[in-house]
Protein backbone atom coordinates (compact mmCIF):
# COMPACT_ATOMS: atom_id res chain seq x y z
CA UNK A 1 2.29 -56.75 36.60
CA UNK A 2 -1.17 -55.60 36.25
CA UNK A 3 -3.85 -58.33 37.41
CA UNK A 4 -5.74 -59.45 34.08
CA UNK A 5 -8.80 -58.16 33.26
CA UNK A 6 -11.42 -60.61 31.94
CA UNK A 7 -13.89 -57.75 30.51
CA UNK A 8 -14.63 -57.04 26.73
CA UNK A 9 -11.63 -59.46 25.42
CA UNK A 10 -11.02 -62.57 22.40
CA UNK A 11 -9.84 -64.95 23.98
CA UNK A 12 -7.79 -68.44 22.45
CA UNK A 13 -9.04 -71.03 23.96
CA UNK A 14 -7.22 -73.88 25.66
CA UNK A 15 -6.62 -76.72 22.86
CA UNK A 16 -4.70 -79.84 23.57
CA UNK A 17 -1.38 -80.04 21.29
CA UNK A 18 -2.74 -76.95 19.48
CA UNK A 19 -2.34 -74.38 22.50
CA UNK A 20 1.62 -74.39 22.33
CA UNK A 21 3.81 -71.60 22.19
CA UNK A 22 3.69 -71.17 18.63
CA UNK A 23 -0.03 -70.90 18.15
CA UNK A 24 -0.26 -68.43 21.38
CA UNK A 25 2.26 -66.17 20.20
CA UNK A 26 0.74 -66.04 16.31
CA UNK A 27 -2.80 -65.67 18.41
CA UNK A 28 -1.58 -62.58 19.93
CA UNK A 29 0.42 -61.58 16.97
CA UNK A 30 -2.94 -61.39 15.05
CA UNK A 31 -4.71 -59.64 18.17
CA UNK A 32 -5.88 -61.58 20.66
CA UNK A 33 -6.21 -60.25 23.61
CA UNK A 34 -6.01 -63.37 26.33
CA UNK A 35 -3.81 -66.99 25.16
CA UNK A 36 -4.68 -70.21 27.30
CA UNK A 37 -2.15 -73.02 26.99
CA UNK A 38 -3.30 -76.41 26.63
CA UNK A 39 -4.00 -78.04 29.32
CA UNK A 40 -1.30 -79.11 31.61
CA UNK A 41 -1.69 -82.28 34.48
CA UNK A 42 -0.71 -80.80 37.85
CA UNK A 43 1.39 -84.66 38.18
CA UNK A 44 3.22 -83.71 35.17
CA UNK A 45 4.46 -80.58 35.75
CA UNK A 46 5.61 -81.14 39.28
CA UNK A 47 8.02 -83.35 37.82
CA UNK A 48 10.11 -80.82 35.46
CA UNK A 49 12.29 -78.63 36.17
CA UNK A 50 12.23 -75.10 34.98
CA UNK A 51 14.81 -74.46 32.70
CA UNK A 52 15.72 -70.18 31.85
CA UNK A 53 16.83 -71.33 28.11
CA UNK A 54 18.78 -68.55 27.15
CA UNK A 55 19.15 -69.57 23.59
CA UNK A 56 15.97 -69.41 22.75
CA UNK A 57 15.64 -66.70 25.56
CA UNK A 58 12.07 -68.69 26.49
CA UNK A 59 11.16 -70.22 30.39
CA UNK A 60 10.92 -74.01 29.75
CA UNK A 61 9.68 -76.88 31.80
CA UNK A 62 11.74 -79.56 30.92
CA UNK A 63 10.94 -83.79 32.41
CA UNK A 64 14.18 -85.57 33.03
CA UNK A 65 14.76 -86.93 29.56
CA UNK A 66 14.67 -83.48 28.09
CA UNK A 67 10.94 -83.67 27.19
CA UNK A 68 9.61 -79.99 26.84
CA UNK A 69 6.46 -79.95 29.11
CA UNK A 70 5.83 -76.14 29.18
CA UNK A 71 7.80 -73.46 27.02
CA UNK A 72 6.42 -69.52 27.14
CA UNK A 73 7.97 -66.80 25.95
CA UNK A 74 8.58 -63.43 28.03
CA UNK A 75 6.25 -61.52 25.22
CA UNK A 76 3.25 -63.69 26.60
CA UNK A 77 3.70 -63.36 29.78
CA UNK A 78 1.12 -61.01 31.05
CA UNK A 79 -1.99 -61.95 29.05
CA UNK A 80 -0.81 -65.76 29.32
CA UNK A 81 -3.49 -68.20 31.23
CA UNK A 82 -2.22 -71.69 32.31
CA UNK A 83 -4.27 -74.33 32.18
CA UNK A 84 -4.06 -77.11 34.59
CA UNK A 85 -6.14 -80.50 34.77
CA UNK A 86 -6.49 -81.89 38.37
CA UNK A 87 -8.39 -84.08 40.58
CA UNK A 88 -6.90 -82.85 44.23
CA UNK A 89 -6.45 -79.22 45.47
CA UNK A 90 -3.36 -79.78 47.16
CA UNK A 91 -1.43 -80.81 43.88
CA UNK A 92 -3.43 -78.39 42.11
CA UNK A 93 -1.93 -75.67 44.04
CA UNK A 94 1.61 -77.25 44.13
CA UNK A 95 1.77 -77.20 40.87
CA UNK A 96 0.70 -73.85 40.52
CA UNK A 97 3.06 -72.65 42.90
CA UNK A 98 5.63 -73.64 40.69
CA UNK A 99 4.32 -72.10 37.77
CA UNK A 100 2.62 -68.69 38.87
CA UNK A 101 5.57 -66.46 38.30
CA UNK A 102 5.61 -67.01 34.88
CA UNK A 103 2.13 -66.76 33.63
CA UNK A 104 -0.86 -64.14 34.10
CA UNK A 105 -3.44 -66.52 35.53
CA UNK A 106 -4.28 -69.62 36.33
CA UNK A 107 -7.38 -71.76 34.94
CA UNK A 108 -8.68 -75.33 36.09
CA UNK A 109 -10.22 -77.21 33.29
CA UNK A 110 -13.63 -78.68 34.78
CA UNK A 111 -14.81 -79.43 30.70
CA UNK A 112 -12.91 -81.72 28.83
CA UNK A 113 -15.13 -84.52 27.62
CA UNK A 114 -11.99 -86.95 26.68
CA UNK A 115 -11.57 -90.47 27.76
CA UNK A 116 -8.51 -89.54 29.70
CA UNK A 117 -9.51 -86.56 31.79
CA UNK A 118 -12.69 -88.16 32.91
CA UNK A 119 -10.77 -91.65 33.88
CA UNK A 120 -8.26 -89.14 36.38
CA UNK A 121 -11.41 -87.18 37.67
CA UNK A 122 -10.71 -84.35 35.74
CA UNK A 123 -12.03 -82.17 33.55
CA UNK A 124 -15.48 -82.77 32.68
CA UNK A 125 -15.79 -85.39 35.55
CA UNK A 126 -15.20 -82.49 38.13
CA UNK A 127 -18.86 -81.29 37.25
CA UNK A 128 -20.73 -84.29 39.13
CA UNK A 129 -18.19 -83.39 42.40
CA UNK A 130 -19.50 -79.62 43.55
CA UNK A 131 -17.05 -79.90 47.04
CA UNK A 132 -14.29 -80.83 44.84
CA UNK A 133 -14.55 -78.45 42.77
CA UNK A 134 -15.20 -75.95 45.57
CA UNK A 135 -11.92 -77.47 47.64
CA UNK A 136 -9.67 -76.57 44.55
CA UNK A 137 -10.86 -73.46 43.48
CA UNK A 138 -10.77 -72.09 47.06
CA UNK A 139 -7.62 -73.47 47.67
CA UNK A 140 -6.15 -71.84 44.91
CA UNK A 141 -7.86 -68.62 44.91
CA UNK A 142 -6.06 -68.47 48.69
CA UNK A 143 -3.07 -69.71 47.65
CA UNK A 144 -2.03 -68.28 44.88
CA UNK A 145 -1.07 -64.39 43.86
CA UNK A 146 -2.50 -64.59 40.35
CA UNK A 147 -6.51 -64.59 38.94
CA UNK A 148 -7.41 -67.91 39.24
CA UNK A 149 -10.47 -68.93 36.72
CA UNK A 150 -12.32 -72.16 35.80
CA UNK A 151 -13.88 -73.56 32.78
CA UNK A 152 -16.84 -75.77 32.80
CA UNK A 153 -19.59 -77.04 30.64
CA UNK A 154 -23.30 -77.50 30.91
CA UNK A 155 -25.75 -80.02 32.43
CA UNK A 156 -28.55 -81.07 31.29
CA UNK A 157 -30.61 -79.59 34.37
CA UNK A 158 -30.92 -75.57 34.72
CA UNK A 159 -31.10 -75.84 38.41
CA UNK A 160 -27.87 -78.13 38.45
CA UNK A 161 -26.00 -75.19 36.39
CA UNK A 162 -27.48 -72.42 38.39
CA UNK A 163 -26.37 -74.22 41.53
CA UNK A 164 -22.70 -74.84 40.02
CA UNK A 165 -22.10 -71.55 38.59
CA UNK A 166 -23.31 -69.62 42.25
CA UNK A 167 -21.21 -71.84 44.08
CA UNK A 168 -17.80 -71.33 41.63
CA UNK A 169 -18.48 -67.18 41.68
CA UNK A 170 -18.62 -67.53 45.57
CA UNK A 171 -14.89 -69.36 46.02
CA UNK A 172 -13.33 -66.09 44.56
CA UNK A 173 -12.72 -67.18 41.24
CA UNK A 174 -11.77 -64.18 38.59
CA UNK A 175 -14.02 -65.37 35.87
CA UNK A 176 -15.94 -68.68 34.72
CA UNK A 177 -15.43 -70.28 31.08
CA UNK A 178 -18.62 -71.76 29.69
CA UNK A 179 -18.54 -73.92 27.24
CA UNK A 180 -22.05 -74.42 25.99
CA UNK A 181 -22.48 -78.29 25.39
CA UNK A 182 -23.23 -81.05 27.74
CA UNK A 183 -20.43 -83.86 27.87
CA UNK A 184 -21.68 -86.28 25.86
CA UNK A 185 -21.84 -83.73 23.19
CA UNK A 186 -19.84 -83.00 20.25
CA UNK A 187 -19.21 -79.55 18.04
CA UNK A 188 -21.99 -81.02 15.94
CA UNK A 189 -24.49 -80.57 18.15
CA UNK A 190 -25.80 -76.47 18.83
CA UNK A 191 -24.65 -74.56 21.46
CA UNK A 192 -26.40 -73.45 24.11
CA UNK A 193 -25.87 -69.30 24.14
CA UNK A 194 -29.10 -69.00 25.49
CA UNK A 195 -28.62 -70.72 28.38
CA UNK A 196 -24.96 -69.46 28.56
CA UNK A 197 -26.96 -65.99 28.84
CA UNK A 198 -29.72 -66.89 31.25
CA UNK A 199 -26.28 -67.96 33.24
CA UNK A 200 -24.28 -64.85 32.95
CA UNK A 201 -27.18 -62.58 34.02
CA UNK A 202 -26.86 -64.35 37.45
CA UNK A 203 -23.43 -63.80 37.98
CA UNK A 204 -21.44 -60.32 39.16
CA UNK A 205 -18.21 -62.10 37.20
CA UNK A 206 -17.23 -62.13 34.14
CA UNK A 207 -18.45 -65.30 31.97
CA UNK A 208 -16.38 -66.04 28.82
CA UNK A 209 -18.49 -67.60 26.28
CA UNK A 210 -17.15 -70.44 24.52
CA UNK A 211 -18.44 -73.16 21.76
CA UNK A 212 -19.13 -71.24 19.04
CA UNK A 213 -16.56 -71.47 16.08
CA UNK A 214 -19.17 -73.10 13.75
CA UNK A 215 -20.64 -69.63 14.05
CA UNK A 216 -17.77 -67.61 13.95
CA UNK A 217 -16.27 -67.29 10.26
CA UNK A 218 -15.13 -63.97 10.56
CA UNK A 219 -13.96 -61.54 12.81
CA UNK A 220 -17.49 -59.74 12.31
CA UNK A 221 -18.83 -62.68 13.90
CA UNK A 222 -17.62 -62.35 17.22
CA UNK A 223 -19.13 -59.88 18.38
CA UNK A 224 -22.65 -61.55 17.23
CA UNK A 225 -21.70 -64.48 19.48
CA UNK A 226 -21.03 -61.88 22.53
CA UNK A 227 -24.16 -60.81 21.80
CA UNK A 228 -26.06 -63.76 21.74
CA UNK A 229 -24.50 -65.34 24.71
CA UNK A 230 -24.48 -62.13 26.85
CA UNK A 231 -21.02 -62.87 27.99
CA UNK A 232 -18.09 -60.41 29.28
CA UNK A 233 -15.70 -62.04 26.53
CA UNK A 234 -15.40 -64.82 23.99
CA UNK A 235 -13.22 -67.45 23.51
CA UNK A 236 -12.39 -69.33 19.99
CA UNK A 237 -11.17 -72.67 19.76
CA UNK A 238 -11.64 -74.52 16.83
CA UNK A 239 -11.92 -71.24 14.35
CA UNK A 240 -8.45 -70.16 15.50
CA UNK A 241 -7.25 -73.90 15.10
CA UNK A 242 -8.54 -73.90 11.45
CA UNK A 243 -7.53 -69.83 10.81
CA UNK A 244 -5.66 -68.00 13.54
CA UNK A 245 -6.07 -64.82 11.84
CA UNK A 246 -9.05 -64.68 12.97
CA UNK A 247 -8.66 -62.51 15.93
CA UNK A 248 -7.66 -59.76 13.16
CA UNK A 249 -9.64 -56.75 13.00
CA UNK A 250 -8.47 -55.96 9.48
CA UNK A 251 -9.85 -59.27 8.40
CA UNK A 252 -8.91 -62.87 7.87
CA UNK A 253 -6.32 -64.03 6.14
CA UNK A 254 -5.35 -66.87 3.36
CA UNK A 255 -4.57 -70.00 5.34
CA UNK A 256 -1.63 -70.39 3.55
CA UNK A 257 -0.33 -66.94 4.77
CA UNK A 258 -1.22 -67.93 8.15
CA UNK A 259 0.37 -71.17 7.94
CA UNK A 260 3.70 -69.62 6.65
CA UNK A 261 3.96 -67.11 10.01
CA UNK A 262 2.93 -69.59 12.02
CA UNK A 263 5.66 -71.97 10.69
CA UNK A 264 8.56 -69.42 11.20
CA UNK A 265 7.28 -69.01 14.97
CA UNK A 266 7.43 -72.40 15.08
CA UNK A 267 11.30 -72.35 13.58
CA UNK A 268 12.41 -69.48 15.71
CA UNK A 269 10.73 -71.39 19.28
CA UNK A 270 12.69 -74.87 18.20
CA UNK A 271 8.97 -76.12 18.52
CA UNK A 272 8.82 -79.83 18.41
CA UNK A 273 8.20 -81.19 15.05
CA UNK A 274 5.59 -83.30 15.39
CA UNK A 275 3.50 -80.61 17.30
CA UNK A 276 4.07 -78.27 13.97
CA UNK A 277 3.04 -80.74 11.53
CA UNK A 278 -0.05 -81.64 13.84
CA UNK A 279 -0.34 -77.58 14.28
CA UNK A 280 0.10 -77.25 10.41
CA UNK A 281 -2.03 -79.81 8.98
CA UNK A 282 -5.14 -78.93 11.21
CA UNK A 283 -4.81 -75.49 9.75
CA UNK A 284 -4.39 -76.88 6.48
CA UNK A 285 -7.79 -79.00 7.10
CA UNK A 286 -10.13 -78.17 4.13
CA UNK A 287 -7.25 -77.23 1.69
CA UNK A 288 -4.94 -80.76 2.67
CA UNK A 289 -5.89 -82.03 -0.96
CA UNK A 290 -3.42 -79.05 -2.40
CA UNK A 291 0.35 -79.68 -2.67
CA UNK A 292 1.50 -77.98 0.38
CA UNK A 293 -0.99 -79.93 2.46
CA UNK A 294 -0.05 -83.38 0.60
CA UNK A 295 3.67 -83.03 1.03
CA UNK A 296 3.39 -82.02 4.78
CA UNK A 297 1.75 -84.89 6.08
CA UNK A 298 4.73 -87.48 4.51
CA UNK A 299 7.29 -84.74 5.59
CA UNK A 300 9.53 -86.56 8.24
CA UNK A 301 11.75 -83.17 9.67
CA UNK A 302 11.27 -79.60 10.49
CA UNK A 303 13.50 -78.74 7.28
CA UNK A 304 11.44 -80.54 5.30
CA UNK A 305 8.80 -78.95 5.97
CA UNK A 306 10.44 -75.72 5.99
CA UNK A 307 11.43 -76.37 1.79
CA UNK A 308 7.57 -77.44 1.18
CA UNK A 309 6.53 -73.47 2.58
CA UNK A 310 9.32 -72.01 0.67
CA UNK A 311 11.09 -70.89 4.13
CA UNK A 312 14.07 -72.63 3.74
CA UNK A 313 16.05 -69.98 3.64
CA UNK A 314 14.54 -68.45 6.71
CA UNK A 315 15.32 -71.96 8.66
CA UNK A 316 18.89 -71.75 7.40
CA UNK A 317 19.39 -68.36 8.81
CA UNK A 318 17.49 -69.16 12.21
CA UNK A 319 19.50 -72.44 12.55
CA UNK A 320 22.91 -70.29 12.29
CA UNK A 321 22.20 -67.79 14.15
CA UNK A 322 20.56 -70.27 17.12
CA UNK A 323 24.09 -71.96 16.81
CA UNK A 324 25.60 -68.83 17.18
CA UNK A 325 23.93 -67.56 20.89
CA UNK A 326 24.19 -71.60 21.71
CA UNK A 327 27.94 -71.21 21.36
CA UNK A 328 28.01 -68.10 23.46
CA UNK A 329 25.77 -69.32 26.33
CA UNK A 330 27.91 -72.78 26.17
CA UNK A 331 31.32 -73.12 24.55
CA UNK A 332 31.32 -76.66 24.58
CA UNK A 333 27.47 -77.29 24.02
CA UNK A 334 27.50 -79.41 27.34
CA UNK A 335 30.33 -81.41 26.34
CA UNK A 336 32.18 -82.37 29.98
CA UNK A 337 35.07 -84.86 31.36
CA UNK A 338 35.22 -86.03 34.52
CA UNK A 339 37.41 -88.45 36.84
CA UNK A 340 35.52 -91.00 38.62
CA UNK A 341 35.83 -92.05 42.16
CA UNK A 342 38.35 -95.54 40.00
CA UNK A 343 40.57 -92.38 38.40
CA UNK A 344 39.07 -93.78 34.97
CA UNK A 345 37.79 -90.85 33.09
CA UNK A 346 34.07 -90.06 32.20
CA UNK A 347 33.10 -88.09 28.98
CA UNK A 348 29.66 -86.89 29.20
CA UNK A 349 27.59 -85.30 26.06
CA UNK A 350 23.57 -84.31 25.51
CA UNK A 351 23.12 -86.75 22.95
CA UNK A 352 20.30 -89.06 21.55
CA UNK A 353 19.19 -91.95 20.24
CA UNK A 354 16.67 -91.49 17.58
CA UNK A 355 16.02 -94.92 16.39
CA UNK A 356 14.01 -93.86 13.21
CA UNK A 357 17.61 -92.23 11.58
CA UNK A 358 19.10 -95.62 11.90
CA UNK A 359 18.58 -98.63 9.03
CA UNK A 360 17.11 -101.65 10.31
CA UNK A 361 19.48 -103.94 11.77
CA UNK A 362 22.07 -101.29 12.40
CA UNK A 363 22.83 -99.31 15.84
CA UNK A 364 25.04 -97.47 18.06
CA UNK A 365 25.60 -100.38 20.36
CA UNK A 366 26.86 -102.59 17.30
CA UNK A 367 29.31 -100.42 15.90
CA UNK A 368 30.92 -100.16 19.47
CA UNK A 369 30.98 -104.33 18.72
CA UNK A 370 32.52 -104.06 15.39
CA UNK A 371 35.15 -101.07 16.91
CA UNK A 372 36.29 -103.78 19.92
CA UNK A 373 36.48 -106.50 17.24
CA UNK A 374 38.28 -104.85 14.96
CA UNK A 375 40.62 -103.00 17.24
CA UNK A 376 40.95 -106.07 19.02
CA UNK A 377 40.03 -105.07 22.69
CA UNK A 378 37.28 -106.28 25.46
CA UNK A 379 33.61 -105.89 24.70
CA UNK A 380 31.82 -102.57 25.54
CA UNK A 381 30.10 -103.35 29.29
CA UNK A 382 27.25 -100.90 30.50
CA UNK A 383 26.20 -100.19 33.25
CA UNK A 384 22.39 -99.12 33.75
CA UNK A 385 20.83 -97.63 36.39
CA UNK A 386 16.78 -97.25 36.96
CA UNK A 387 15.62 -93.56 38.76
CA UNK A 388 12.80 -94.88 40.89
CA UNK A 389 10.73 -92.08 40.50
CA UNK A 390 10.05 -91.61 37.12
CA UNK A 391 11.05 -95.15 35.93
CA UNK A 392 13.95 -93.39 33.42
CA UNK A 393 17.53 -95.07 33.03
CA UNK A 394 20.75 -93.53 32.59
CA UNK A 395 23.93 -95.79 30.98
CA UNK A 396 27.77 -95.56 31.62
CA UNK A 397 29.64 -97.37 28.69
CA UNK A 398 33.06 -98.66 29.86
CA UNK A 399 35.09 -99.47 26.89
CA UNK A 400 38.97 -99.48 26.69
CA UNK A 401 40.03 -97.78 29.63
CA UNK A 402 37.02 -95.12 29.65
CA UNK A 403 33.78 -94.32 30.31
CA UNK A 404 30.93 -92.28 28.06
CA UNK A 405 27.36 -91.52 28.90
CA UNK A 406 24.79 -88.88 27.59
CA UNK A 407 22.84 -86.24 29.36
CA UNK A 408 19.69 -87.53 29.66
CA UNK A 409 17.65 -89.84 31.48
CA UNK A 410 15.73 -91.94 28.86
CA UNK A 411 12.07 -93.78 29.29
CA UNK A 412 13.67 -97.27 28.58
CA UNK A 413 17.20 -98.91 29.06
CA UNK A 414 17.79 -99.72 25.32
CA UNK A 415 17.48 -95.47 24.50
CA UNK A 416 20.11 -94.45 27.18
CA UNK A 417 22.40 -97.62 26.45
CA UNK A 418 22.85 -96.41 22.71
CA UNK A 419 23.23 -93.01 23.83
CA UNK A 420 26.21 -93.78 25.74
CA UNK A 421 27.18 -95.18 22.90
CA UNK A 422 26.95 -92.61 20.25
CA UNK A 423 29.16 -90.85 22.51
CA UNK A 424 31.91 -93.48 23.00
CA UNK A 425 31.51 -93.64 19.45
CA UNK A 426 31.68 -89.87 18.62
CA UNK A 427 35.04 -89.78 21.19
CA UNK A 428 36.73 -92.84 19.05
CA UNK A 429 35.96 -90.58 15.72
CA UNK A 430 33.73 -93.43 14.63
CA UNK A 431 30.23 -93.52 12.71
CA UNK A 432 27.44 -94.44 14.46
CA UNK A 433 25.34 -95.86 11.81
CA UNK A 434 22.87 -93.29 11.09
CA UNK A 435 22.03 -93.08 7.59
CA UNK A 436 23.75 -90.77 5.75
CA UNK A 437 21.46 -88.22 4.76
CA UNK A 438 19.78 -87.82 8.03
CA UNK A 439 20.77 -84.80 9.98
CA UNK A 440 20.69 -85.02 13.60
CA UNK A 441 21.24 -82.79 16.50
CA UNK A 442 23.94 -84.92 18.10
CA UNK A 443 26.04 -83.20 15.00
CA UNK A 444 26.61 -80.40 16.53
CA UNK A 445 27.40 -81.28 19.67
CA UNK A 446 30.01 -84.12 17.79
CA UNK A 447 31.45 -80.92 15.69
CA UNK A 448 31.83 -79.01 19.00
CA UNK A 449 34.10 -81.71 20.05
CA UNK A 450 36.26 -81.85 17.18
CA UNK A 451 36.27 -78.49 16.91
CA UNK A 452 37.07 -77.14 20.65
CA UNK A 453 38.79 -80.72 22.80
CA UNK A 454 40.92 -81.68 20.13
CA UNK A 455 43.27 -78.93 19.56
CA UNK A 456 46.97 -78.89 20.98
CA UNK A 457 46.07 -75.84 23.19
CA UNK A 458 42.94 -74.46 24.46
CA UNK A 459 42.83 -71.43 27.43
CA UNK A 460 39.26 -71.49 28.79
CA UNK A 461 37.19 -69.93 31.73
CA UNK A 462 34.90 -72.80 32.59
CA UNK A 463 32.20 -72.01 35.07
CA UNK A 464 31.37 -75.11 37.61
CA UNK A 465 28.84 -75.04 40.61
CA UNK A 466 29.77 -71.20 41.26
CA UNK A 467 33.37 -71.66 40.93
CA UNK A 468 35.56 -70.03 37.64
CA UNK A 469 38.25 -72.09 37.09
CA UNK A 470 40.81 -70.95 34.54
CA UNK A 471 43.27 -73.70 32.79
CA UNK A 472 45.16 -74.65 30.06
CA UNK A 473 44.18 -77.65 28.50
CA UNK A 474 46.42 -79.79 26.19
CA UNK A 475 46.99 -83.04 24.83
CA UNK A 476 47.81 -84.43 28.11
CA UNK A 477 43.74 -84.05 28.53
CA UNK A 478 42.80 -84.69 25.12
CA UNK A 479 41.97 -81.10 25.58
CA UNK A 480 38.82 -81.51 27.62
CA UNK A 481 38.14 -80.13 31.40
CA UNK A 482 38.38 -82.30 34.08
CA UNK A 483 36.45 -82.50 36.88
CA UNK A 484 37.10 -84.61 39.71
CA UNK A 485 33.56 -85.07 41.19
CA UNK A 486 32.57 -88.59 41.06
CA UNK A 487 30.11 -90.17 39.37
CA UNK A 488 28.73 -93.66 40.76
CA UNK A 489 26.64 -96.07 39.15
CA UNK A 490 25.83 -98.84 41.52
CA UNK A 491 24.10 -102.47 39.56
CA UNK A 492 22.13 -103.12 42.74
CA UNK A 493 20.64 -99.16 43.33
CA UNK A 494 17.62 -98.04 41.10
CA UNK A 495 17.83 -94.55 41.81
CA UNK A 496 20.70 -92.49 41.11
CA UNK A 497 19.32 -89.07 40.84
CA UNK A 498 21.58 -88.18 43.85
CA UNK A 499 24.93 -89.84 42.76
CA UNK A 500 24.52 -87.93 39.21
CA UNK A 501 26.23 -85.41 37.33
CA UNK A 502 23.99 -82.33 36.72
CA UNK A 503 21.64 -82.87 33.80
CA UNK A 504 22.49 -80.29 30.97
CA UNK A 505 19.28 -79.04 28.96
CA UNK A 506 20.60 -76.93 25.73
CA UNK A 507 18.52 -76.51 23.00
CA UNK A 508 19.62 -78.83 20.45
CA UNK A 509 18.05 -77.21 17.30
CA UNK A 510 15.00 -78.35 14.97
């Protein structure tokens, strides 16, 4: 892959929650020429995992509780800049490390004027540390095999910039991102492009120019703000947050248009839904008083939403035909039996608790009550264990001769003990208490096991840790593989990372 060039380009800029796949893709789509993600904390992405999701045939970055951290798309890939926020260069370039395959570039955000980069050290904060900032750029301009840039803002003394920006072309860097405002200062105030000019005439890089959306309003416009600023390339944050189209050549577009291809993105990525609404309404910003705008900030779901755009339809189809590749990447949607080390067996599924689809008063954990009392057997008993690192908790639910427990490791003991019990539940052919007209991902994966382990006679190839095993399963099973690798849970240890099954990340729809 070519190295990216920096000259003559329109450029999204990084935007926190709006720089997600969707919006980069619909960026380019409308002919951008560079995407920036939002910006990403080195700490956070060294704890994911990547994930090669082959349903939605995207790279994600996925936390232990199945929290999507990073998701890019192959299409992206090559005019794709990563953003990271960091304090240290050593984590800086770990987490690079881990990422640098997979994106064009990398770019260290030494300008963000929120409360919570400047309390780490970050982002704007970097500016009053010149060897910091000189430690990480260097190190990763060494380190790394991709461009590495920066993006900064201004001080309020010329000699202080001229200092900063010398010393940032000298590490190596590809390119410097101004943004033309002090700190303290907000897109009311002016930007600077004059001194954004005065800067770029000392520098042999290329400067992207950045700040000026309140005078870009049309494509047209760009190049005026080039012009003024003297930069090798502009970069538009809040215009393409209000009106992505603006990167076309041919001319902007109606926001609803825009919203309605940036929604089916959205659909087609299994985006998260509140990051689309939040995406949605701040495109929707000066027309939220119409009815599209008014019924998307009380919609609750993706489908919802979907119906208020008129893409229902399109949803519909995307749903089936995610279900579809799901199915062949996964027969059983992650659906797995084992024998533990006490010959008691363990049924595993990637299911969640989502406490807003349950009625007050209602939950997994007291159906499972109501099921013992009823049926007349012992009370449920879990068993809970803590992962030390990440503080996330993972539950086995012993009930009636059997065990159950979900995927994922949750942020809090109360999420992963219902879990395990929407699956004990989902085993028994109970209800779980959800109200009725909520749909839920867990349906699928509770159809999958209706559908595939319950049947008098099922001839699989199951793939395990590099070994095909081919079997027969029948009733003497329930129909379900088993695996004989143990899985402990020990009351006294908090971390059980090493003592656990695999975690299983599919993509569970919208």
């Amino acid at each position: 892959m070519e190295k990216l060039d920096y000259q003559n380009k329109v450029i999204l800029a990084p935007m926190v929650r709006i720089g997600t796949l969707p919006t980069r893709l619909l960026a380019l789509k409308y002919g951008a020429d560079i995407v920036y993600t939002e910006e990403i904390i080195d700490r956070k992405l060294l704890t994911t995992k990547r994930v090669e999701n082959k349903v939605l045939r995207t790279v994600d970055y996925v936390c232990s509780d199945s929290t999507v951290v990073f998701r890019t798309h192959p299409s992206e890939k090559s005019r794709l800049v990563f953003q990271i926020g960091t304090a240290n260069a050593h984590i800086a370039l770990q987490a690079a490390k881990k990422i640098e395959n997979d994106v064009a570039a990398i770019d260290v955000n030494m300008g963000c004027p929120k409360e919570f980069s400047l309390k780490g050290g970050m982002g704007a904060a970097l500016l009053k540390k010149p060897e910091t900032i000189k430690q990480i750029l260097t190190t990763l301009v060494q380190g790394l095999s991709v461009p590495v840039t920066c993006k900064i803002r201004l001080q309020p003394e010329m000699k202080d910039n001229i200092s900063l920006v010398k010393m940032i072309e000298s590490t190596g860097v590809s390119a410097l991102g101004i943004h033309g405002r002090l700190t303290e200062e907000r897109p009311r105030h002016p930007n600077r492009n004059d001194t954004i000019k005065s800067l770029a005439q000392l520098l042999s890089i290329p400067v992207i120019a950045n700040g000026g959306s309140k005078e870009i309003l049309n494509h047209e416009d760009i190049a005026k703000f080039k012009e003024a600023t003297g930069a090798s390339s502009v970069m538009i944050a809040r215009a393409a947050e209000w009106n992505t189209s603006i990167f076309r050549k041919q001319g902007i577009l109606p926001v609803k248009d825009v919203v309605k291809e940036y929604l089916k993105i959205a659909i087609e990525m299994d985006n998260d839904f509140p990051n689309t609404k939040y995406c949605i309404l701040n495109l929707m910003h000066v027309n939220m008083d119409q009815k599209e705008g008014l019924d998307t900030q009380v919609a609750k779901c993706i489908q919802e939403i979907s119906e208020i755009w008129g893409l229902q339809d399109f949803y519909d189809s995307v749903l089936l035909d995610r279900k579809s590749r799901q199915e062949t990447v996964d027969h059983f949607l992650g659906i797995k039996k084992r024998k533990t080390e006490d010959g008691k067996p363990l049924i595993e599924m990637p299911m969640r608790f989502i406490k807003k689809d349950y009625p007050t008063g209602i939950s997994p954990k007291q159906m499972v009550y109501m099921w013992t009392v009823k049926h007349e057997k012992d009370k449920a008993v879990f068993e809970t264990a803590e992962r030390s690192e990440d503080r996330c908790y993972k539950s086995i639910m012993k009930l009636d001769g059997a065990k159950y427990t979900a995927s994922f490791w949750e942020k809090s003991k109360q999420l992963a003990e219902q879990a395990a019990a929407i699956v004990g539940l989902t085993v028994l052919g109970e209800e779980d208490g959800r109200k009725t007209d909520v749909t839920s991902p867990n349906d699928d994966i509770a159809e999958a096991w209706s559908r595939h382990f319950r049947s008098s006679d099922i001839d699989v190839t199951y793939s395990h840790k590099d070994m095909k095993k081919r079997m027969t399963l029948s009733d003497s099973s329930n129909g379900v593989y088993i695996d004989n690798d143990s899985f402990k849970v020990d009351r006294n240890e908090g971390d059980q990372d090493s003592t656990c099954v695999d975690s299983v990340y599919p993509s569970l729809g919208s």
